[in-house]
PDB file of N, CA and C in Angstrom:
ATOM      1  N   UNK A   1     -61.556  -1.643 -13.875  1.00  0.00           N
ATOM      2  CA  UNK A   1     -60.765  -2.136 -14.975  1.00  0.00           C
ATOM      3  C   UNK A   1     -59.948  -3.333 -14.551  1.00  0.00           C
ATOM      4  N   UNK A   2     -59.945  -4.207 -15.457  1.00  0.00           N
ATOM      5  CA  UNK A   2     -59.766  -5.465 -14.923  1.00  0.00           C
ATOM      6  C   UNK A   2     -58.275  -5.651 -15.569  1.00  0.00           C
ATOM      7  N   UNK A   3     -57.064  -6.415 -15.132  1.00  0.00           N
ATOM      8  CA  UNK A   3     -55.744  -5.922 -15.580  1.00  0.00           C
ATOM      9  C   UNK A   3     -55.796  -7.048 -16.830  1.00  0.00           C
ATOM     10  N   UNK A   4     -56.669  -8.041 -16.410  1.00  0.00           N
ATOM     11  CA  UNK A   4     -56.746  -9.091 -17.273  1.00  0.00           C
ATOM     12  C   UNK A   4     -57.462  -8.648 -19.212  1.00  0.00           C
ATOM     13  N   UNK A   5     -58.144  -7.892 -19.093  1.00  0.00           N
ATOM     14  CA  UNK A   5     -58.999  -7.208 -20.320  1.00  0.00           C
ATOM     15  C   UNK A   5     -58.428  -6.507 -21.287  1.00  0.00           C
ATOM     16  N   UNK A   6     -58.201  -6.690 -22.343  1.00  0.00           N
ATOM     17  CA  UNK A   6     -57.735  -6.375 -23.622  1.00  0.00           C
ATOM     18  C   UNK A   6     -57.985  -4.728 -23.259  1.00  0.00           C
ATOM     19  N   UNK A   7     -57.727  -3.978 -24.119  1.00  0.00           N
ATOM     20  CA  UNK A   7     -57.917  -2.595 -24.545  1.00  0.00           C
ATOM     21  C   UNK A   7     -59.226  -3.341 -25.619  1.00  0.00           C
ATOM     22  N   UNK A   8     -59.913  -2.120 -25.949  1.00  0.00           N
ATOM     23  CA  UNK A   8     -60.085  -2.170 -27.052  1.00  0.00           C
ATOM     24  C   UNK A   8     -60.284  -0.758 -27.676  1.00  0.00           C
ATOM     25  N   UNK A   9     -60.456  -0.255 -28.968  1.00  0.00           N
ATOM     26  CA  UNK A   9     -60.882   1.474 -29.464  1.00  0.00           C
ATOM     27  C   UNK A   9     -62.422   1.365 -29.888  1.00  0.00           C
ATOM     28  N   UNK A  10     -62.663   2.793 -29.033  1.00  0.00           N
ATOM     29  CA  UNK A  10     -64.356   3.124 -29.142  1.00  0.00           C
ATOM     30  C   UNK A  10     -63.703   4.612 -30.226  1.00  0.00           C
ATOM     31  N   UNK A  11     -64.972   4.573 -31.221  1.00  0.00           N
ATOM     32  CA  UNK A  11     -64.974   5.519 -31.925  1.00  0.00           C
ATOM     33  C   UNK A  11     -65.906   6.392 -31.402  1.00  0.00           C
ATOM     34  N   UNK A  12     -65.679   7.396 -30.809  1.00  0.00           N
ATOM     35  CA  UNK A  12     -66.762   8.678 -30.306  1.00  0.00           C
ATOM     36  C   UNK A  12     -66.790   9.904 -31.036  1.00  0.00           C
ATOM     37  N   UNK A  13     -67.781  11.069 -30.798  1.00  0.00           N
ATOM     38  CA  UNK A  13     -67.836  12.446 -30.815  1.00  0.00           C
ATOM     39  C   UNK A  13     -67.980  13.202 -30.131  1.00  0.00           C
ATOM     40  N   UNK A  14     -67.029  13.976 -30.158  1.00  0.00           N
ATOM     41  CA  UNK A  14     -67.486  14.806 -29.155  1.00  0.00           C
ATOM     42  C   UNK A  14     -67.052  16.339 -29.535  1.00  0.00           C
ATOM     43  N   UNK A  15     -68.142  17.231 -29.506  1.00  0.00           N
ATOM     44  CA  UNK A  15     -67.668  18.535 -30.220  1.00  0.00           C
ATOM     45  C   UNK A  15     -67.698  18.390 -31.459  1.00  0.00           C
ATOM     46  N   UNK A  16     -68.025  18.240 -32.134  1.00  0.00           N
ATOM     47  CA  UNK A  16     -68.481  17.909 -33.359  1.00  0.00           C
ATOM     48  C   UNK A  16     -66.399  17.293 -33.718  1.00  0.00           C
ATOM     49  N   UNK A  17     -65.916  16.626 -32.873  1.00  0.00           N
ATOM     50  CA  UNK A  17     -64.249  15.982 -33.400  1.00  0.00           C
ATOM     51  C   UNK A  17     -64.967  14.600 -33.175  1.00  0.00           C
ATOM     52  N   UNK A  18     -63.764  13.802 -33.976  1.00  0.00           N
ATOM     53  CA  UNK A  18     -64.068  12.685 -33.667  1.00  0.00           C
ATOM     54  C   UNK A  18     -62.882  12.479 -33.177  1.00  0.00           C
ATOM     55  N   UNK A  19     -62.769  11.089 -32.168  1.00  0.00           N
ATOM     56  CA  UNK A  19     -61.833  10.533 -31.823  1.00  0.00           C
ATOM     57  C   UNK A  19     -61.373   9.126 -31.668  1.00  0.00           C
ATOM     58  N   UNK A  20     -60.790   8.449 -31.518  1.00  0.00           N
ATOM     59  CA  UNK A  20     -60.908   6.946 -31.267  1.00  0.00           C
ATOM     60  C   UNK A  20     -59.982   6.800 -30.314  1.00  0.00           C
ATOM     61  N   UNK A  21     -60.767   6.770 -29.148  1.00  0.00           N
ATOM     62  CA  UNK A  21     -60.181   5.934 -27.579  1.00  0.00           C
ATOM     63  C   UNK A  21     -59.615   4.524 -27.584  1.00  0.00           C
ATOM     64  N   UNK A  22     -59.394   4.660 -26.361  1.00  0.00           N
ATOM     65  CA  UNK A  22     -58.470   3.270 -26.339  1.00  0.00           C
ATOM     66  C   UNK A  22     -58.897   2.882 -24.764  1.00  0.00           C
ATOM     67  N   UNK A  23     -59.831   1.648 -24.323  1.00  0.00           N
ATOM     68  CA  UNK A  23     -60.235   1.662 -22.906  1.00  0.00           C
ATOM     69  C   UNK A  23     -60.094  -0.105 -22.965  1.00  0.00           C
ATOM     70  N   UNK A  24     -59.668  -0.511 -21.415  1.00  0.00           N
ATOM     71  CA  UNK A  24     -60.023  -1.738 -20.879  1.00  0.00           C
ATOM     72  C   UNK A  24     -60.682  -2.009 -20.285  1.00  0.00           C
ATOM     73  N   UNK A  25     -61.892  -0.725 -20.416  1.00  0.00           N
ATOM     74  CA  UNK A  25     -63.114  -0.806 -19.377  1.00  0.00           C
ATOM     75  C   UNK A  25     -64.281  -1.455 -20.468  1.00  0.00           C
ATOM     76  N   UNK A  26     -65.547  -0.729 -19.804  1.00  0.00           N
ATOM     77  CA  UNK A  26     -66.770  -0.988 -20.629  1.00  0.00           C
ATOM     78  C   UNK A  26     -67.010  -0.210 -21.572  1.00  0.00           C
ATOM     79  N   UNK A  27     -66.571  -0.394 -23.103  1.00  0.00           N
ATOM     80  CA  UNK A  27     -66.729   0.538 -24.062  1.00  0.00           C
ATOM     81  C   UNK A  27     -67.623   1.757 -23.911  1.00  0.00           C
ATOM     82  N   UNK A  28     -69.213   0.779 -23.371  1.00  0.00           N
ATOM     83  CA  UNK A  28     -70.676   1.429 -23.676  1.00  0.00           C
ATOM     84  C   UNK A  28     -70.277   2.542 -22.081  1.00  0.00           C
ATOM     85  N   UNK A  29     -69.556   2.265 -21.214  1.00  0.00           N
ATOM     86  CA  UNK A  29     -69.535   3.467 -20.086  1.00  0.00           C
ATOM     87  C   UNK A  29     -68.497   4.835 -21.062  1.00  0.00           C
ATOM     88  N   UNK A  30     -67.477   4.193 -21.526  1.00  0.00           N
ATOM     89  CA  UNK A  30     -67.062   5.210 -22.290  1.00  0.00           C
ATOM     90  C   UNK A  30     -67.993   5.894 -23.030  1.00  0.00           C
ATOM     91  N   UNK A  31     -68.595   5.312 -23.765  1.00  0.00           N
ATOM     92  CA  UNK A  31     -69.331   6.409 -24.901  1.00  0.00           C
ATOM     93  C   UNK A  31     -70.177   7.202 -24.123  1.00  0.00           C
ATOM     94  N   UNK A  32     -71.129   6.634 -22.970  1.00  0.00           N
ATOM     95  CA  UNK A  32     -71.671   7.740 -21.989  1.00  0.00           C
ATOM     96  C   UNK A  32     -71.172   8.363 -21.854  1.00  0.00           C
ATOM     97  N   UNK A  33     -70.043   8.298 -21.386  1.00  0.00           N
ATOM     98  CA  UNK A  33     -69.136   9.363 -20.620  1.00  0.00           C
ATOM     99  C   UNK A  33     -68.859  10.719 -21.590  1.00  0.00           C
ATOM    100  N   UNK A  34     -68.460  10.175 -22.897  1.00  0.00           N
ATOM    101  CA  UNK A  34     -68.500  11.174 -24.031  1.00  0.00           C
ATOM    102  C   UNK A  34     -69.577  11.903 -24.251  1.00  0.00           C
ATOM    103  N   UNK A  35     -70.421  11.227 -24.725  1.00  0.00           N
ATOM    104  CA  UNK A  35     -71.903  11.847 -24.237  1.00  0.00           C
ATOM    105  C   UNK A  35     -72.128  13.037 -23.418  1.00  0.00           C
ATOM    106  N   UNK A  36     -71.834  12.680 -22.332  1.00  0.00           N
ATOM    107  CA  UNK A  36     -72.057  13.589 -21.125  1.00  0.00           C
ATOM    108  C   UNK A  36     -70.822  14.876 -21.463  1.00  0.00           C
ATOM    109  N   UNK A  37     -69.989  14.258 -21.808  1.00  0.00           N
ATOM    110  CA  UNK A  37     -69.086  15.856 -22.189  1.00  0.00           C
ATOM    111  C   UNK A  37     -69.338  16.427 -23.475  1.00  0.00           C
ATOM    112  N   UNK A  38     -70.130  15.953 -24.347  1.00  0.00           N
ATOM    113  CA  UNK A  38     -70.225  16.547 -25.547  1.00  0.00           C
ATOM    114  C   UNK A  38     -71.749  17.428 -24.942  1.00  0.00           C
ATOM    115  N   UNK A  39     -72.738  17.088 -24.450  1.00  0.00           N
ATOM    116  CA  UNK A  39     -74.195  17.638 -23.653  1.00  0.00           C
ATOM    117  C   UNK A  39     -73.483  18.894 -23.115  1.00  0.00           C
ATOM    118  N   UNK A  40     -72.195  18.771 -22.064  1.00  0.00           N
ATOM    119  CA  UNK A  40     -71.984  19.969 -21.522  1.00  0.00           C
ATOM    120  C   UNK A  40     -71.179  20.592 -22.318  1.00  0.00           C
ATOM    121  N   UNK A  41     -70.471  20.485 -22.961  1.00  0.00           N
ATOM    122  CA  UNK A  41     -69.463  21.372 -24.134  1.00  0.00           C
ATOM    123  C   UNK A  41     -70.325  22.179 -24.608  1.00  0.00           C
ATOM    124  N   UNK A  42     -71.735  21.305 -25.321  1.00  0.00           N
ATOM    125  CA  UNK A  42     -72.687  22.517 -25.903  1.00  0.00           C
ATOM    126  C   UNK A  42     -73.429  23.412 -24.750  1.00  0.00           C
ATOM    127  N   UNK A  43     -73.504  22.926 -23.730  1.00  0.00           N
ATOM    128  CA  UNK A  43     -74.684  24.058 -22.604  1.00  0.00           C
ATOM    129  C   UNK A  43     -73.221  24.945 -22.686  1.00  0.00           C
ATOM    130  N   UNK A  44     -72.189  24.790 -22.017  1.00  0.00           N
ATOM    131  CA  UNK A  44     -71.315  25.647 -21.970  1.00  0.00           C
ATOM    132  C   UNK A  44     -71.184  26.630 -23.146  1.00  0.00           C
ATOM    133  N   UNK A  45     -70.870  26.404 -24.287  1.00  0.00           N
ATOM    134  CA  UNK A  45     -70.795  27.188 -25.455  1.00  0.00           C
ATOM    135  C   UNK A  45     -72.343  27.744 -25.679  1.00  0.00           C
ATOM    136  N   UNK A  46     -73.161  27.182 -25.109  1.00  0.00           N
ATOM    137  CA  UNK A  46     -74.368  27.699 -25.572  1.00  0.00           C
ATOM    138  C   UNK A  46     -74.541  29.348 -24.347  1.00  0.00           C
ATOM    139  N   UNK A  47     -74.095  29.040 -23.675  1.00  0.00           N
ATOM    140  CA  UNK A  47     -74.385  29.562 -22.095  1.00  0.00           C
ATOM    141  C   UNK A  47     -73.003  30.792 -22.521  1.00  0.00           C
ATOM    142  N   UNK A  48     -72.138  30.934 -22.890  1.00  0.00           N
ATOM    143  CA  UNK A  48     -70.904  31.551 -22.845  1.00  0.00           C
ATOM    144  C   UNK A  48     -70.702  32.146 -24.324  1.00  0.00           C
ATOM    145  N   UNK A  49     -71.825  32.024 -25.359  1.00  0.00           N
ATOM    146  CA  UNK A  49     -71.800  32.229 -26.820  1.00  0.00           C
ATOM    147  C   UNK A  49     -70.002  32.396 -27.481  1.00  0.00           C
ATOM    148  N   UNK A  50     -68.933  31.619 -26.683  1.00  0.00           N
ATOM    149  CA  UNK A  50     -68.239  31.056 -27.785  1.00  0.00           C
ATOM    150  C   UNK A  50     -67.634  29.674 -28.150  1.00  0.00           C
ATOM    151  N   UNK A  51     -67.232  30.302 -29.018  1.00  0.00           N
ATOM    152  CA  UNK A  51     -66.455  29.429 -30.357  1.00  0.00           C
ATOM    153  C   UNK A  51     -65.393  28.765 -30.233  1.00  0.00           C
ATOM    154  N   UNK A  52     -64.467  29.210 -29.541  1.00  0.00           N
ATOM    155  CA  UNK A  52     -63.562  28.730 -29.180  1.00  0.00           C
ATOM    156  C   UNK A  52     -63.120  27.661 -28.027  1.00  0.00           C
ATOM    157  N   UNK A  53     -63.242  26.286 -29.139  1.00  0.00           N
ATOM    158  CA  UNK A  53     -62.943  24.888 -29.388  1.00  0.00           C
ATOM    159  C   UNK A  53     -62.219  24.519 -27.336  1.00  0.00           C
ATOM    160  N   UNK A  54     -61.328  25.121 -27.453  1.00  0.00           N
ATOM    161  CA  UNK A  54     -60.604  25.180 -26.023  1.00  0.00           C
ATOM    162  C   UNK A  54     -60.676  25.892 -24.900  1.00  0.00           C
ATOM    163  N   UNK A  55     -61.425  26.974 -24.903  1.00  0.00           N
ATOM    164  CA  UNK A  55     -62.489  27.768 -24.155  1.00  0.00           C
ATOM    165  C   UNK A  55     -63.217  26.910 -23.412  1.00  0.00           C
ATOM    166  N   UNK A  56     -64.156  26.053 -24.394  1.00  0.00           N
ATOM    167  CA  UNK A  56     -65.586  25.476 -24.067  1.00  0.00           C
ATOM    168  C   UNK A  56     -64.921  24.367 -23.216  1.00  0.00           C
ATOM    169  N   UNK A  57     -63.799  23.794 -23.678  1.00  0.00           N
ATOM    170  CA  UNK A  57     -63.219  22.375 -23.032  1.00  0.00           C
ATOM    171  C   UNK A  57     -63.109  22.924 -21.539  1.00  0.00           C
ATOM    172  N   UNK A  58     -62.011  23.796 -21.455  1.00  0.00           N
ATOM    173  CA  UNK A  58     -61.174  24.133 -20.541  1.00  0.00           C
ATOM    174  C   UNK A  58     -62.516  24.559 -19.074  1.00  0.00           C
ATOM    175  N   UNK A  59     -63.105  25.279 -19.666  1.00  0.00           N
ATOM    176  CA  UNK A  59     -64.860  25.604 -18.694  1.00  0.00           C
ATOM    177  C   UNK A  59     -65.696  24.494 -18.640  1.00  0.00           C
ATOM    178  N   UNK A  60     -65.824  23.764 -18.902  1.00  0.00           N
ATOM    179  CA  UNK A  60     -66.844  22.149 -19.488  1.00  0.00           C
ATOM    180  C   UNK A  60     -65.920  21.326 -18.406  1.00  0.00           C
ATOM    181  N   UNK A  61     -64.654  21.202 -18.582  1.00  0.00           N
ATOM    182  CA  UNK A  61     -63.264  20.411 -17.626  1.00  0.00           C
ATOM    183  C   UNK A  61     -63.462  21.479 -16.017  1.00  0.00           C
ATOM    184  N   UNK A  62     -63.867  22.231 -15.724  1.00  0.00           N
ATOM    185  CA  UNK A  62     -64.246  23.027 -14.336  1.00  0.00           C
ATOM    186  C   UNK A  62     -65.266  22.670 -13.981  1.00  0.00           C
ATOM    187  N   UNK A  63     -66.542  22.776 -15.060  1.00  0.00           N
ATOM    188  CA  UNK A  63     -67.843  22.508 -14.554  1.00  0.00           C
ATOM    189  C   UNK A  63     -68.023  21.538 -14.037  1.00  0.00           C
ATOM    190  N   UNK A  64     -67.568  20.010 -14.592  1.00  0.00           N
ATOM    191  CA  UNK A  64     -67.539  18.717 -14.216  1.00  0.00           C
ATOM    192  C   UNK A  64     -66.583  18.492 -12.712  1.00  0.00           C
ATOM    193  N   UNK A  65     -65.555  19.352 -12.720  1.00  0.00           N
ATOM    194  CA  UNK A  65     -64.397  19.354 -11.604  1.00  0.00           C
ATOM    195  C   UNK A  65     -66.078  19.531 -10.349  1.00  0.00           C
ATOM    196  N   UNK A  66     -66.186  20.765 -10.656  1.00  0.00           N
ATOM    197  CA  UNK A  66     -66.984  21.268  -9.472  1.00  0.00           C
ATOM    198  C   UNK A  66     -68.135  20.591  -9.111  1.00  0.00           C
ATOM    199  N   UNK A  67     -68.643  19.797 -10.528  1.00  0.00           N
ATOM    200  CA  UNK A  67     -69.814  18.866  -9.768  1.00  0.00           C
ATOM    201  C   UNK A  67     -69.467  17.622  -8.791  1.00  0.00           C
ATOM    202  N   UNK A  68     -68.278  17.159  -9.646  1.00  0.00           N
ATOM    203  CA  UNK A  68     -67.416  16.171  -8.361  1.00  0.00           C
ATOM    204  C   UNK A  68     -67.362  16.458  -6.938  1.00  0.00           C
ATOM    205  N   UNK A  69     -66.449  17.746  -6.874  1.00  0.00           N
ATOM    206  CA  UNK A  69     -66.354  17.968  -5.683  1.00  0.00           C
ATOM    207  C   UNK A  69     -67.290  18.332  -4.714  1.00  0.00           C
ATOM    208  N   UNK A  70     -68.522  19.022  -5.330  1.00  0.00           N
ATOM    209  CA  UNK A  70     -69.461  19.180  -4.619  1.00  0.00           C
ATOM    210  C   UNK A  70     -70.183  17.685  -3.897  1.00  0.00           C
ATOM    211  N   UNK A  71     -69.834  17.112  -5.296  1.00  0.00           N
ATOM    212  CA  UNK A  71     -70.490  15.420  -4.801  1.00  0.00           C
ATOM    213  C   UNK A  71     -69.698  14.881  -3.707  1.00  0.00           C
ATOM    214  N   UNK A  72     -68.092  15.209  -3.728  1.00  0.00           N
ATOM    215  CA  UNK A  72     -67.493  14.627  -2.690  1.00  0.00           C
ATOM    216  C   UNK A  72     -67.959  14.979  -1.388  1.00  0.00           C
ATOM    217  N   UNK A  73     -68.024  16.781  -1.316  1.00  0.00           N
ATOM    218  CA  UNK A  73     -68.750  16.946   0.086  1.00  0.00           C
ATOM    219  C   UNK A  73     -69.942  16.440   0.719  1.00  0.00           C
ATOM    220  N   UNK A  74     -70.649  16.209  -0.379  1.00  0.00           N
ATOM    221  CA  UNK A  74     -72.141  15.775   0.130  1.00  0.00           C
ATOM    222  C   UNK A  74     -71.869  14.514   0.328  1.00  0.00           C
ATOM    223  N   UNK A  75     -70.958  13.399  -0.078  1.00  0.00           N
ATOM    224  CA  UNK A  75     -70.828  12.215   0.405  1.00  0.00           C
ATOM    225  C   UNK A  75     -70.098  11.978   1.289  1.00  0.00           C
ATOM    226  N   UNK A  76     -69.031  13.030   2.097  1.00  0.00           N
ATOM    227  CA  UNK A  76     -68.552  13.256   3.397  1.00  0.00           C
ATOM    228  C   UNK A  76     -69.199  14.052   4.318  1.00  0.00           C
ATOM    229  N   UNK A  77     -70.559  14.367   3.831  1.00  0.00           N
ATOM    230  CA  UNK A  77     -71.792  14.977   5.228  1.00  0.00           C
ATOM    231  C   UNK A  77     -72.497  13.503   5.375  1.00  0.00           C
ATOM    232  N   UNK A  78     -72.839  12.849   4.362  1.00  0.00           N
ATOM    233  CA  UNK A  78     -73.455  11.927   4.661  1.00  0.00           C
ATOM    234  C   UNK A  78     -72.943  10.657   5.510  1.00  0.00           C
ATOM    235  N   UNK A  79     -71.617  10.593   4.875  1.00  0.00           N
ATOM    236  CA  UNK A  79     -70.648   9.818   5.543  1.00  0.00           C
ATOM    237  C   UNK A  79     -71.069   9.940   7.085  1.00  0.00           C
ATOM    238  N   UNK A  80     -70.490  11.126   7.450  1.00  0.00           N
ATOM    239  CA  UNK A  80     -70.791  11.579   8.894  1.00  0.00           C
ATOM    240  C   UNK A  80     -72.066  11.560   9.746  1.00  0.00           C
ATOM    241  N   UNK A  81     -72.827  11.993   9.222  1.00  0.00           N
ATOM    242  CA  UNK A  81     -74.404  11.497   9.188  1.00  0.00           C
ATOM    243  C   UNK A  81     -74.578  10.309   9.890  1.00  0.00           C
ATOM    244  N   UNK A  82     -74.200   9.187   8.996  1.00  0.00           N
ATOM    245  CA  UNK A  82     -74.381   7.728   9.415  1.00  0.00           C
ATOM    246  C   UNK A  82     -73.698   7.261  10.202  1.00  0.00           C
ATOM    247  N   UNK A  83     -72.480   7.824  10.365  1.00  0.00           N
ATOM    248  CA  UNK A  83     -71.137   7.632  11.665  1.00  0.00           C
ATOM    249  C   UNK A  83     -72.013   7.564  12.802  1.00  0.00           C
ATOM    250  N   UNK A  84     -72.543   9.388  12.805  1.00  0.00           N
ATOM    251  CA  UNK A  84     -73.066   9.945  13.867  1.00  0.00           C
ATOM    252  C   UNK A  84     -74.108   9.302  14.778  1.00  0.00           C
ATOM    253  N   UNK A  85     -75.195   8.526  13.514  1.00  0.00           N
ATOM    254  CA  UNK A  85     -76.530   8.015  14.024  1.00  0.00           C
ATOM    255  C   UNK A  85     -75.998   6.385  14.094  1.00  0.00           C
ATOM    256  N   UNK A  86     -75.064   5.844  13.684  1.00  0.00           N
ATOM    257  CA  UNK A  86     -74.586   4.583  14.174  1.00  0.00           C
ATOM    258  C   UNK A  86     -74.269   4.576  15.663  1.00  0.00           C
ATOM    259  N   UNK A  87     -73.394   5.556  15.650  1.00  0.00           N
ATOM    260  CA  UNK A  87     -72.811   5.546  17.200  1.00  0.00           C
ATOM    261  C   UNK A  87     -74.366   5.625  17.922  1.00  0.00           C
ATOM    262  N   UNK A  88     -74.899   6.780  18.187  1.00  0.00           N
ATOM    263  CA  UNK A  88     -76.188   7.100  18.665  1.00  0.00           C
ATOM    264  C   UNK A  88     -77.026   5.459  18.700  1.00  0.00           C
ATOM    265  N   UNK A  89     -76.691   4.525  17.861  1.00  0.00           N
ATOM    266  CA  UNK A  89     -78.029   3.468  17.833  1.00  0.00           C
ATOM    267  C   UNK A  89     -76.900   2.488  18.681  1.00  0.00           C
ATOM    268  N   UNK A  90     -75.614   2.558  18.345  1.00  0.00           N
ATOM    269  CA  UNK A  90     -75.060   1.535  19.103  1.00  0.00           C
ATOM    270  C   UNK A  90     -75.099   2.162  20.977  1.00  0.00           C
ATOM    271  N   UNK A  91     -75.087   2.741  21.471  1.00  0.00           N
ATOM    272  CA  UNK A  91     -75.605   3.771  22.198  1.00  0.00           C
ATOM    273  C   UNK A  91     -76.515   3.428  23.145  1.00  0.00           C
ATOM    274  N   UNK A  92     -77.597   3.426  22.412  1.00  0.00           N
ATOM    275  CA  UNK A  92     -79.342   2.993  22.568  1.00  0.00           C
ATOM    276  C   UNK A  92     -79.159   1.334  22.920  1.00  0.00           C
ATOM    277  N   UNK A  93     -78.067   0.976  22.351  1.00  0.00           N
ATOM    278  CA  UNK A  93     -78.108  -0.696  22.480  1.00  0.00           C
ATOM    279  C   UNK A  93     -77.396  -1.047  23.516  1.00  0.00           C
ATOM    280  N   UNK A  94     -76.293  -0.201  23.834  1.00  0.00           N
ATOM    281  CA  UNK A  94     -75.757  -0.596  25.326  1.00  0.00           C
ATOM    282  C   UNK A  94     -76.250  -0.302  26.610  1.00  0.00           C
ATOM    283  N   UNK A  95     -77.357   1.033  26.316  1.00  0.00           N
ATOM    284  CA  UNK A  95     -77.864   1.246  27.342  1.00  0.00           C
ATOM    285  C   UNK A  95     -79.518   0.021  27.383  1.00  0.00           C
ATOM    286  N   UNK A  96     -80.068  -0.372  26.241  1.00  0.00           N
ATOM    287  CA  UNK A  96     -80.993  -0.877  26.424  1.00  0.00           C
ATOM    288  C   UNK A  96     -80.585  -2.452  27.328  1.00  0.00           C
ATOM    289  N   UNK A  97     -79.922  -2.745  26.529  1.00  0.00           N
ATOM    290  CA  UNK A  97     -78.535  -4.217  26.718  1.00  0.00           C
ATOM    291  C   UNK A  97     -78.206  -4.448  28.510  1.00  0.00           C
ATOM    292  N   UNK A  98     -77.820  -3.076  28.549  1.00  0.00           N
ATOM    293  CA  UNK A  98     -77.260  -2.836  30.165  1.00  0.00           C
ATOM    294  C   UNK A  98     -77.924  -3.213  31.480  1.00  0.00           C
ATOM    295  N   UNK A  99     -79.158  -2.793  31.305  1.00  0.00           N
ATOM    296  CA  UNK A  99     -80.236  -2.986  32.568  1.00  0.00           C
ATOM    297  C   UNK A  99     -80.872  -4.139  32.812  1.00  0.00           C
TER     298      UNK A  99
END
């Protein structure tokens, strides 16, 4: 988000509500983004058979928590990963370098 960029309001749905946001980003990433929580609002309510509007949010707002974080770990194994096999190649290069 650029500090320089207007706001502007995206009209979305989500849950069968409507709403009108207010972003200084990329409208069209917003409406994905809605998207993607209105897709899981329904697996959730579909998956949990209820009704209740703040239920589905409040579990839909965990599900997404937990895919994050899972993503965070897997991008701090990988992180490490490449640490690991950097060192290892820089390694290979001082000893090749050396002789």
């Amino acid at each position: 988000m650029s500090d320089n960029q207007e706001a502007s309001s995206v009209r979305v749905r989500i849950y069968d509500r409507e709403y009108v946001l207010r972003t200084s980003g990329d409208p069209e990433r917003l409406r994905a983004l809605c998207i993607g929580l209105d897709k899981r609002m329904r697996e959730i309510a579909a998956a949990t058979g209820s009704v209740d509007t703040l239920k589905v949010a409040v579990l839909s707002a965990l599900s997404i928590a937990d895919d994050m974080q899972r993503a965070r770990e897997e991008l701090m194994k990988l992180d490490e990963s490449v640490s690991r096999r950097s060192l290892a190649c820089v390694s290979m290069l001082d000893r090749f370098f050396s002789r």
